[in-house]
Protein backbone atom coordinates (compact mmCIF):
# COMPACT_ATOMS: atom_id res chain seq x y z
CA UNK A 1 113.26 -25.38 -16.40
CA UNK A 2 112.02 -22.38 -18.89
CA UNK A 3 108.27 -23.23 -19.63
CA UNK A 4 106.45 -21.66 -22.93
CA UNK A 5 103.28 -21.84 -23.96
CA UNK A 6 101.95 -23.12 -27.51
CA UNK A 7 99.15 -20.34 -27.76
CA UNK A 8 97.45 -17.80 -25.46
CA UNK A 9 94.39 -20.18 -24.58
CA UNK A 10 96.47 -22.70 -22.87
CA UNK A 11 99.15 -19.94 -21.25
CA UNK A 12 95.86 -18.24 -19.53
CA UNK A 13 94.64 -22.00 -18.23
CA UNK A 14 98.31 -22.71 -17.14
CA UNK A 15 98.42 -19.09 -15.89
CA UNK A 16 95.30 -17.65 -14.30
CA UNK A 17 93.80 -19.59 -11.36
CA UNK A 18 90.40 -18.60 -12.53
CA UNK A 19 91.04 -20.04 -15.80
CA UNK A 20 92.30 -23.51 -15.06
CA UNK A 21 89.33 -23.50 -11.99
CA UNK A 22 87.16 -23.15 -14.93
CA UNK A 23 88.30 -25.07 -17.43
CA UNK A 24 89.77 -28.12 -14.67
CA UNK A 25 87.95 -27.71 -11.56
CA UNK A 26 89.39 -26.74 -8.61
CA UNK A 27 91.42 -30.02 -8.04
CA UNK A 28 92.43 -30.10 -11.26
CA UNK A 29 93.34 -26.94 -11.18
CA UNK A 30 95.94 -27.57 -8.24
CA UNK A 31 97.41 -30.85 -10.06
CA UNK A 32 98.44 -28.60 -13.02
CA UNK A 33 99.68 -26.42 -11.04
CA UNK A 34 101.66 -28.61 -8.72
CA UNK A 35 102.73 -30.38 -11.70
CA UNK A 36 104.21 -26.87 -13.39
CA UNK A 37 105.72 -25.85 -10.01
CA UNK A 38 107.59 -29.11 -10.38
CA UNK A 39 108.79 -28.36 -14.09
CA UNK A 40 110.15 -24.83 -12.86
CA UNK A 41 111.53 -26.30 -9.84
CA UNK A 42 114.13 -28.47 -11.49
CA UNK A 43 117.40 -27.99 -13.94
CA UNK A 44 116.46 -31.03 -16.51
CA UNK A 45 113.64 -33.38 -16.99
CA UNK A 46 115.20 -36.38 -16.49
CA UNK A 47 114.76 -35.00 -12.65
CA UNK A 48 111.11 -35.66 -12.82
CA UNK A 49 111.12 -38.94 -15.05
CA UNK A 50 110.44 -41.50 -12.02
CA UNK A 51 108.46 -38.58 -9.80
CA UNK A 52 104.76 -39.16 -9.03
CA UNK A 53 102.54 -38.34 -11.81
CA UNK A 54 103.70 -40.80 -14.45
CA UNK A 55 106.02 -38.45 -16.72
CA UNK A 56 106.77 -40.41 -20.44
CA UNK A 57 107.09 -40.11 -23.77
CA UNK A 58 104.22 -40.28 -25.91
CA UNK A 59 104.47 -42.75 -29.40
CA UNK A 60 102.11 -42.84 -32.61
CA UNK A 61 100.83 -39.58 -33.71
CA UNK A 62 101.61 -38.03 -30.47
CA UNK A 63 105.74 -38.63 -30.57
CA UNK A 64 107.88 -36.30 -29.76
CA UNK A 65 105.58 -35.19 -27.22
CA UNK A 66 105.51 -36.02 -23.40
CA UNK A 67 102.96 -36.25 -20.78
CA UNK A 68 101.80 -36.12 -17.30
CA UNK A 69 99.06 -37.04 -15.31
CA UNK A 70 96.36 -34.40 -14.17
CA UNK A 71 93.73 -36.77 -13.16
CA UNK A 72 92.75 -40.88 -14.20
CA UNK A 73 92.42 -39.68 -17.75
CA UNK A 74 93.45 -35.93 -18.17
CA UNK A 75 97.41 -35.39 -19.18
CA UNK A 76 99.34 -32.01 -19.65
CA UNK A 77 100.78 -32.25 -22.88
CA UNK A 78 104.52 -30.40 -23.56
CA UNK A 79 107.48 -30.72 -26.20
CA UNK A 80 110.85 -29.95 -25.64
CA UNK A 81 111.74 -26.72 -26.51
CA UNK A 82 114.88 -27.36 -28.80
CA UNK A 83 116.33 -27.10 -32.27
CA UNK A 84 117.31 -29.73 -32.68
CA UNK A 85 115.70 -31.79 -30.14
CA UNK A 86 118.07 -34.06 -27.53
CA UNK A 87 118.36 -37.38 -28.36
CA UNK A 88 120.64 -40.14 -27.33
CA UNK A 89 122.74 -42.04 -30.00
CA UNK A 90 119.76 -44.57 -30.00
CA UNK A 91 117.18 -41.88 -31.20
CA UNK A 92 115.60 -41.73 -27.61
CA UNK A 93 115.25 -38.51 -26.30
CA UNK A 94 117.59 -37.43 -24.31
CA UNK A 95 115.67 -36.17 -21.03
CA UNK A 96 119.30 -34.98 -19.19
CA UNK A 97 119.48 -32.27 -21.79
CA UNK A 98 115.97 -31.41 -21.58
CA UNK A 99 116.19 -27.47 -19.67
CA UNK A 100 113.34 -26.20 -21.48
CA UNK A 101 109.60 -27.16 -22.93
CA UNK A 102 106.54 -25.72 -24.60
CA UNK A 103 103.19 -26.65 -23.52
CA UNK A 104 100.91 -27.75 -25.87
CA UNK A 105 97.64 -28.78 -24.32
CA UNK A 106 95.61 -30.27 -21.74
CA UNK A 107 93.44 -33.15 -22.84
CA UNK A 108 92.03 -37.00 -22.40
CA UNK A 109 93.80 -38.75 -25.27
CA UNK A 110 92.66 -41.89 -24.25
């Protein structure tokens, strides 16, 4: 999977140890990265759609984006990266043509 990042600020948290130590902790800090390794690690994301860490599509304001669990509350936040985005003939997206997303933030949007 090719990963991009939405800005600099959240490619040096997803980047630098240091960073995401700061800005996640230290155990937060390995969950995002185990949880990038396992973005890079497969072809499509449908591979990781039933994988610990509760991957889904996000609805209201938020769709069109996915997420996955960092901690109880925390989620990394990513897009596909696609024009025009993969959808099935229902209008659900289409996560076996997914090879490539942008990440857009790390947050509590609960």
């Amino acid at each position: 999977m090719e990963i991009t990042y939405e800005n600099r600020r959240i490619q040096k948290i997803c980047t630098e140890k240091k960073t995401s130590q700061k800005e996640l902790g230290k155990s937060g800090a390995s969950v995002l990265l185990s949880r990038l390794d396992q973005l890079r690690n497969v072809d499509t994301l449908e591979e990781l759609r039933f994988e610990p860490g509760h991957w889904h599509e996000l609805i209201g304001d938020r769709w069109g984006q996915l997420a996955v669990s960092l901690s109880s509350r925390t989620r990394l936040i990513f897009e596909p990266n696609h024009s025009p985005r993969p959808e099935k003939p229902d209008g659900g997206l289409d996560w076996k043509q997914v090879t490539a997303v942008v990440i857009v933030e790390i947050t509590d949007y609960h």
